[in-house]
Protein backbone atom coordinates (compact mmCIF):
# COMPACT_ATOMS: atom_id res chain seq x y z
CA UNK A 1 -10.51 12.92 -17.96
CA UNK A 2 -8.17 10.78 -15.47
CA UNK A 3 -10.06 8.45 -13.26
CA UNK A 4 -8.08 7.50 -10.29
CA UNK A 5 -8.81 5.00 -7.66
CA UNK A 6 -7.96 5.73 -4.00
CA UNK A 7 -6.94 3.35 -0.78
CA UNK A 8 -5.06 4.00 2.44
CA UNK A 9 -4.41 1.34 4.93
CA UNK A 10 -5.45 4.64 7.52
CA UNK A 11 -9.02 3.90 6.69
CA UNK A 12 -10.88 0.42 7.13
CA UNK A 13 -10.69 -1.72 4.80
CA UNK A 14 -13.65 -2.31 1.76
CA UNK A 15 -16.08 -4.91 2.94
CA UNK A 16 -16.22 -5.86 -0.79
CA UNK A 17 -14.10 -5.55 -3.83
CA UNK A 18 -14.22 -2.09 -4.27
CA UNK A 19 -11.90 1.35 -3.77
CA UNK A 20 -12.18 3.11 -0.73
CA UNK A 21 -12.82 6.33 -3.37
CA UNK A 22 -12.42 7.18 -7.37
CA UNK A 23 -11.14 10.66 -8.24
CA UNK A 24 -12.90 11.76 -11.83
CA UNK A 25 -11.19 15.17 -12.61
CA UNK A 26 -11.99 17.02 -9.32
CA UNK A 27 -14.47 15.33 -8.35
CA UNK A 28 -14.16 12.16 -5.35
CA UNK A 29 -16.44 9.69 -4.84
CA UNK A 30 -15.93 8.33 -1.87
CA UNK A 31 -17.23 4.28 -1.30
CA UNK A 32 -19.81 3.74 1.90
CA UNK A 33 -17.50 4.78 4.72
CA UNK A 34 -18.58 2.93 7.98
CA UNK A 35 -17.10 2.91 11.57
CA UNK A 36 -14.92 -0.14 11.84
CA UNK A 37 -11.02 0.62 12.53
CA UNK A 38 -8.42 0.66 10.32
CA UNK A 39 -5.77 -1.54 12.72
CA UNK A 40 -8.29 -3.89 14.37
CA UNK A 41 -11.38 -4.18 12.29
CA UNK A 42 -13.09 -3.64 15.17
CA UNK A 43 -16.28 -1.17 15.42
CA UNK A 44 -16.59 1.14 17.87
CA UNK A 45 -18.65 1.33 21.03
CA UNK A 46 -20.07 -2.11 19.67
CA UNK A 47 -20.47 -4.18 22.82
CA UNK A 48 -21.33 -8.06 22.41
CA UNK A 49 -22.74 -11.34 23.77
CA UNK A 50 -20.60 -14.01 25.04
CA UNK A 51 -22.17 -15.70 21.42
CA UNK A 52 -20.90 -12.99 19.65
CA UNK A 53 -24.62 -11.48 18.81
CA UNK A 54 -24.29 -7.56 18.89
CA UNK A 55 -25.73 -6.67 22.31
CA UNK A 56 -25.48 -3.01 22.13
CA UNK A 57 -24.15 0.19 20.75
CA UNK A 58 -23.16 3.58 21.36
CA UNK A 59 -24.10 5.86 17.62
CA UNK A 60 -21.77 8.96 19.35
CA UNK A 61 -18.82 6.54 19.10
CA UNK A 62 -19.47 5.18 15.90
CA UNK A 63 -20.59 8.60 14.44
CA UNK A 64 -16.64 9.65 15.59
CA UNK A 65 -14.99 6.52 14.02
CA UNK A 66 -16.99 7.14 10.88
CA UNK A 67 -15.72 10.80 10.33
CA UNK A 68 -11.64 9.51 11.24
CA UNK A 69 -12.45 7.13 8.34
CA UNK A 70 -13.79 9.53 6.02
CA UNK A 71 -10.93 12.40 7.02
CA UNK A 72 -8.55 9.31 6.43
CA UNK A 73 -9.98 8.77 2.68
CA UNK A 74 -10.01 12.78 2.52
CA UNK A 75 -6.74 12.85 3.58
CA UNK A 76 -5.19 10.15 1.05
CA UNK A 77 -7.05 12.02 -1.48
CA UNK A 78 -5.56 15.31 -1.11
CA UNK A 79 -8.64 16.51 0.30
CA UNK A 80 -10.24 17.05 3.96
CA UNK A 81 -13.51 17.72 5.37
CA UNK A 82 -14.35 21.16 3.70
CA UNK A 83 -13.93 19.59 0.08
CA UNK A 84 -17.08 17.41 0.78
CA UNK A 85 -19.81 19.06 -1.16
CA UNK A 86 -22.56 16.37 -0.43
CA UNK A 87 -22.83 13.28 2.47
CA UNK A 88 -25.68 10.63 2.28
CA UNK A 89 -25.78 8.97 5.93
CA UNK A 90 -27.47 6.02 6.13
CA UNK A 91 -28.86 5.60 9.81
CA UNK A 92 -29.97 1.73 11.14
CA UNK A 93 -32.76 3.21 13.52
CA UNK A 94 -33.18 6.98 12.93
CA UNK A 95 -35.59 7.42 15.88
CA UNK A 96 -32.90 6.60 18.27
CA UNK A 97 -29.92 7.62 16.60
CA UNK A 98 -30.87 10.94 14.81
CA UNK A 99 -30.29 13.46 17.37
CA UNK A 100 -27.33 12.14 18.28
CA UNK A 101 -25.56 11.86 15.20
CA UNK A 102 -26.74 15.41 14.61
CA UNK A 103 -25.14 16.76 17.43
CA UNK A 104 -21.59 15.24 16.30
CA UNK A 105 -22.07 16.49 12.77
CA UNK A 106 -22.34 20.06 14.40
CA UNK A 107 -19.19 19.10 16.20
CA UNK A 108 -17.46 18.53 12.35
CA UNK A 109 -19.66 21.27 10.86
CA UNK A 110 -20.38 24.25 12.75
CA UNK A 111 -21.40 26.47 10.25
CA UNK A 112 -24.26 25.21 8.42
CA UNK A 113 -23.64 27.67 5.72
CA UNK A 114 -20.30 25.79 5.31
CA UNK A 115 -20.99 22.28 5.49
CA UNK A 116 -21.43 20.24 2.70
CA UNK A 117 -25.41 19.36 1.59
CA UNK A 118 -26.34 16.01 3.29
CA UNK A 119 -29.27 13.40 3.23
CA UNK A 120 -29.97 10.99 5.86
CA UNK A 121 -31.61 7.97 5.60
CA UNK A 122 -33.30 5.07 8.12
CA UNK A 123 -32.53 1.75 6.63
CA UNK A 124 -32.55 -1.38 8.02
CA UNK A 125 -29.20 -3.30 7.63
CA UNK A 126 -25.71 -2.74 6.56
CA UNK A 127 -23.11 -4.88 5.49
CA UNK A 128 -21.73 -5.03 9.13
CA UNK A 129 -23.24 -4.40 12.79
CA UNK A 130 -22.80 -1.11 12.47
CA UNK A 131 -25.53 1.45 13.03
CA UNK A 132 -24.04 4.14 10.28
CA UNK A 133 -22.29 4.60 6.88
CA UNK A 134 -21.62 7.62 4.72
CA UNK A 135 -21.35 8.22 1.70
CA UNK A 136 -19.71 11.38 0.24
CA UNK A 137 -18.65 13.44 -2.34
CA UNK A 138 -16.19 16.12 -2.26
CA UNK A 139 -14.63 18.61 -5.03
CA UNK A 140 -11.03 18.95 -5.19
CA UNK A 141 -9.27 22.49 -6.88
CA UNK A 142 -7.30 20.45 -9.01
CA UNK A 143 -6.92 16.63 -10.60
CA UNK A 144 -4.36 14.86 -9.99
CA UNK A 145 -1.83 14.56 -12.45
């Protein structure tokens, strides 16, 4: 079976040494997939000190930049949203941030009888100062050749 890796400069670069996603047959595995941009590096609705320290941020931006870099992945992949077939998010403070990020997942997947199965998690750090990361896998109708 072919295993393929994926990257596209459309999605933010790997904080590590890693693919952005690995195709296995039809199967994709896509990498943690966080909110920073793809041009900039930046992370949305993060808002900062004049030291630098993360003052603030808004989880309904992020939540947006973090499905544009998983459609972006998708996309390089041959694939889009309704291939994903499961999504762990991983949440930095799920008593704020649940609800919200809920709410813009109903804005990707209306119909829960369509969207793919999902598991969210409160941690306590990522990589980055960013409040969310997912990590997804989607089926594809046919490999790659």
């Amino acid at each position: 079976m072919k295993n393929e890796s994926v990257q596209t400069a459309l999605a933010a670069s790997a904080v590590g040494s890693y693919p952005h996603a690995r195709r296995v047959g039809t199967l994709l595995f896509l990498s943690g997939i966080g909110p920073r941009s793809a041009t900039d590096n930046t992370i949305a609705g993060n808002r900062y000190h004049a030291d630098g320290t993360l003052a603030a941020y808004d989880i309904v931006a992020q939540c947006h930049a973090v499905f544009a870099n998983v459609k972006a992945v998708l996309q390089a992949s041959g694939a889009q949203l309704s291939d994903l077939v499961d999504v762990t998010v991983y949440l930095t403070d799920m008593s704020a941030d649940f609800s919200a990020y809920n709410r813009v997942w109903a804005e990707y997947f209306p119909i829960p009888s369509e969207a793919p199965c999902r598991t969210t998690l409160g941690i306590s750090a990522l990589p980055t100062p960013i409040a969310i990361e997912l990590k997804c896998i989607a089926h594809l109708q046919e490999p790659s050749q």
